[in-house]
N, C-alpha and C. Protein backbone atom coordinates (compact mmCIF):
# COMPACT_ATOMS: atom_id res chain seq x y z
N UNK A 1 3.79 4.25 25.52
CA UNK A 1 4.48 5.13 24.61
C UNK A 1 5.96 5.11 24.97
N UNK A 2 7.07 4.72 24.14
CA UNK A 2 8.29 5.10 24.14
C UNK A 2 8.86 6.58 24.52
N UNK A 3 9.71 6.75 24.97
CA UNK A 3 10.48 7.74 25.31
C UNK A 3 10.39 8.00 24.03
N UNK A 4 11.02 7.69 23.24
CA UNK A 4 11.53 7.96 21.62
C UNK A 4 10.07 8.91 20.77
N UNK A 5 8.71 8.04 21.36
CA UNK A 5 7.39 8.34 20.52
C UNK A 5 7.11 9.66 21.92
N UNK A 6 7.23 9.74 22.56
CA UNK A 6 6.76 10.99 23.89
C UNK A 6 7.81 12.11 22.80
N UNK A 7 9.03 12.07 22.91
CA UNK A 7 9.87 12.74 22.67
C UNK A 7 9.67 13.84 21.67
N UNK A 8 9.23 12.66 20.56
CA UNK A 8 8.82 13.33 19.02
C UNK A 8 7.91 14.33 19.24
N UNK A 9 6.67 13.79 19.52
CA UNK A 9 5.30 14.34 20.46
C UNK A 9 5.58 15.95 21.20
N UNK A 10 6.68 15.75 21.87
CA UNK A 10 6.65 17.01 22.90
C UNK A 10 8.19 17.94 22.20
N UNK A 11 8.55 17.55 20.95
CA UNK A 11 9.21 18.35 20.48
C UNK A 11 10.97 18.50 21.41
N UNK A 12 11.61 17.29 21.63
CA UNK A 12 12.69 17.56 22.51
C UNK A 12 13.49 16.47 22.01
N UNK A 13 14.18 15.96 22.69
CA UNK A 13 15.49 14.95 22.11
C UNK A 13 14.78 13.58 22.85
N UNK A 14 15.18 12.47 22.66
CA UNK A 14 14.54 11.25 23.86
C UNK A 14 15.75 11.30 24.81
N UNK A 15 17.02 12.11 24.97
CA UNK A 15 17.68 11.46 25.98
C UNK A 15 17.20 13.32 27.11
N UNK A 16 16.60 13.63 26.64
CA UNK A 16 15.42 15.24 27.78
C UNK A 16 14.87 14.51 28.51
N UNK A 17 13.98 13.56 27.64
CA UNK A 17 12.84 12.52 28.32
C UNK A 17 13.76 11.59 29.44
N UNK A 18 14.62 11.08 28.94
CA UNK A 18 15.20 10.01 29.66
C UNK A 18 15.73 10.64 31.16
N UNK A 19 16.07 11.85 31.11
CA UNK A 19 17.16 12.90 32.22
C UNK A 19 15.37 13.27 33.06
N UNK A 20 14.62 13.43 31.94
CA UNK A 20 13.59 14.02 32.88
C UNK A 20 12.68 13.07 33.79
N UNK A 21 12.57 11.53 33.51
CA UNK A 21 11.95 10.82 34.34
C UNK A 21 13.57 10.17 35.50
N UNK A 22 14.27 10.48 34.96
CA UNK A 22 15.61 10.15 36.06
C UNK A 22 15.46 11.36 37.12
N UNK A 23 14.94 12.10 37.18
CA UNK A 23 14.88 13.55 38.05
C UNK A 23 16.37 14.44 37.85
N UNK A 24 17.00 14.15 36.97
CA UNK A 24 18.34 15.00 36.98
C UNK A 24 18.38 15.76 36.22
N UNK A 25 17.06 16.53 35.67
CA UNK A 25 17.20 17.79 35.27
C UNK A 25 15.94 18.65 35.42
N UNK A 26 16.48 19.93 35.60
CA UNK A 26 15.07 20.64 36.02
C UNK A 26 14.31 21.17 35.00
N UNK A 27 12.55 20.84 34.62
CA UNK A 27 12.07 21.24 33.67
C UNK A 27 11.38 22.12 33.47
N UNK A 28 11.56 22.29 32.45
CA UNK A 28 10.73 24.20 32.10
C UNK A 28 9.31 23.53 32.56
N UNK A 29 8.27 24.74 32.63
CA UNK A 29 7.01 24.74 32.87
C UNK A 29 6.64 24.31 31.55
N UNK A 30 7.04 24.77 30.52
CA UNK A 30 6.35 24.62 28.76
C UNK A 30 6.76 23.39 28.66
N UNK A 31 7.93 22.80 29.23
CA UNK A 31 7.77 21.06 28.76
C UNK A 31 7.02 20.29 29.82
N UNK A 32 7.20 20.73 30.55
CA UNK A 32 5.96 19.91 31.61
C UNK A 32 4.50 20.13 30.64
N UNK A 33 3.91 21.09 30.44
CA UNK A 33 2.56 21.42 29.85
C UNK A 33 2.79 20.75 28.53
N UNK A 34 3.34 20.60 27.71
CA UNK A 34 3.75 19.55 26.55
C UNK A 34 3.65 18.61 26.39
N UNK A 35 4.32 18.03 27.60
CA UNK A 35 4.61 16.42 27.92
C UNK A 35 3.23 15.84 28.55
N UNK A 36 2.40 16.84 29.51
CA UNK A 36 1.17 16.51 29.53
C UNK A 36 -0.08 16.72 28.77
N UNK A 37 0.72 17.25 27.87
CA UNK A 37 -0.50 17.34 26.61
C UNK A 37 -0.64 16.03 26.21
N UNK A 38 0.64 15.64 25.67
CA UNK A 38 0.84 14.76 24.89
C UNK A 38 1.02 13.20 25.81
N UNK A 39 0.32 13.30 26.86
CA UNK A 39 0.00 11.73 28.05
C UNK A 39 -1.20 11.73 28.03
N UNK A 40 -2.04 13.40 27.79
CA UNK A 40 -3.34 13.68 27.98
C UNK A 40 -3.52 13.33 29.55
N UNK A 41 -2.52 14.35 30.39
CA UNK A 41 -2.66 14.16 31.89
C UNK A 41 -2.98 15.27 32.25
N UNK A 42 -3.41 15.22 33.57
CA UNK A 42 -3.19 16.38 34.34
C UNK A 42 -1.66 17.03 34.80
N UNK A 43 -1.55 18.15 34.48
CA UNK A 43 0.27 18.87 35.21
C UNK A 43 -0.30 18.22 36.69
N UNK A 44 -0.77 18.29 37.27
CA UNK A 44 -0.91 17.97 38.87
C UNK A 44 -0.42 16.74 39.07
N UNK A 45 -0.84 16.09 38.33
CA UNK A 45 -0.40 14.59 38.45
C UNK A 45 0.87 14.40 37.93
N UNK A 46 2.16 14.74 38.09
CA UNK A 46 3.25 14.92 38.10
C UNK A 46 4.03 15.33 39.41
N UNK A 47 3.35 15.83 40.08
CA UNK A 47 3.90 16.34 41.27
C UNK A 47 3.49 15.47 42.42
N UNK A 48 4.54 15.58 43.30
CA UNK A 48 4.44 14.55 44.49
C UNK A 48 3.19 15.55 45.62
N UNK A 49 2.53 14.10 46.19
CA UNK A 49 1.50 14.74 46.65
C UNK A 49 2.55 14.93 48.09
N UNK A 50 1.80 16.25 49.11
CA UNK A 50 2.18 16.48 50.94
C UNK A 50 1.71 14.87 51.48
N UNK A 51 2.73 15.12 51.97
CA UNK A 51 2.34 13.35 53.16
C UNK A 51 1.63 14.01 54.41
C-alpha cells in the first residue's frame, strides 16, 4: 500500500504518513488506531519490543 493509498484510508495528508514512518512526529493514539485499522495490524506491533 502507498503512503498516498494508507493516507486516504486513515483520513490524513500522505506527507503525516511520510513524517510518521520518519519518526519526526509524535502521533495521536486515534491515528495510530486508524492506521492500524487500516494495515489490519495489531497497535502492539508498532512499538519497539524491551531488549
Amino acid at each position: 500500500m502507498s503512503q498516498g493509498e494508507l493516507a486516504e484510508k486513515v483520513g490524513v495528508n500522505r506527507n503525516t504518513i511520510n513524517r510518521i514512518e520518519k519518526g519526526v512526529v509524535q502521533v495521536h493514539p486515534r491515528t495510530i488506531r486508524k492506521v492500524t485499522e487500516a494495515l489490519v495490524i495489531d497497535p502492539a506491533s508498532l512499538t519497539p519490543e524491551d531488549e
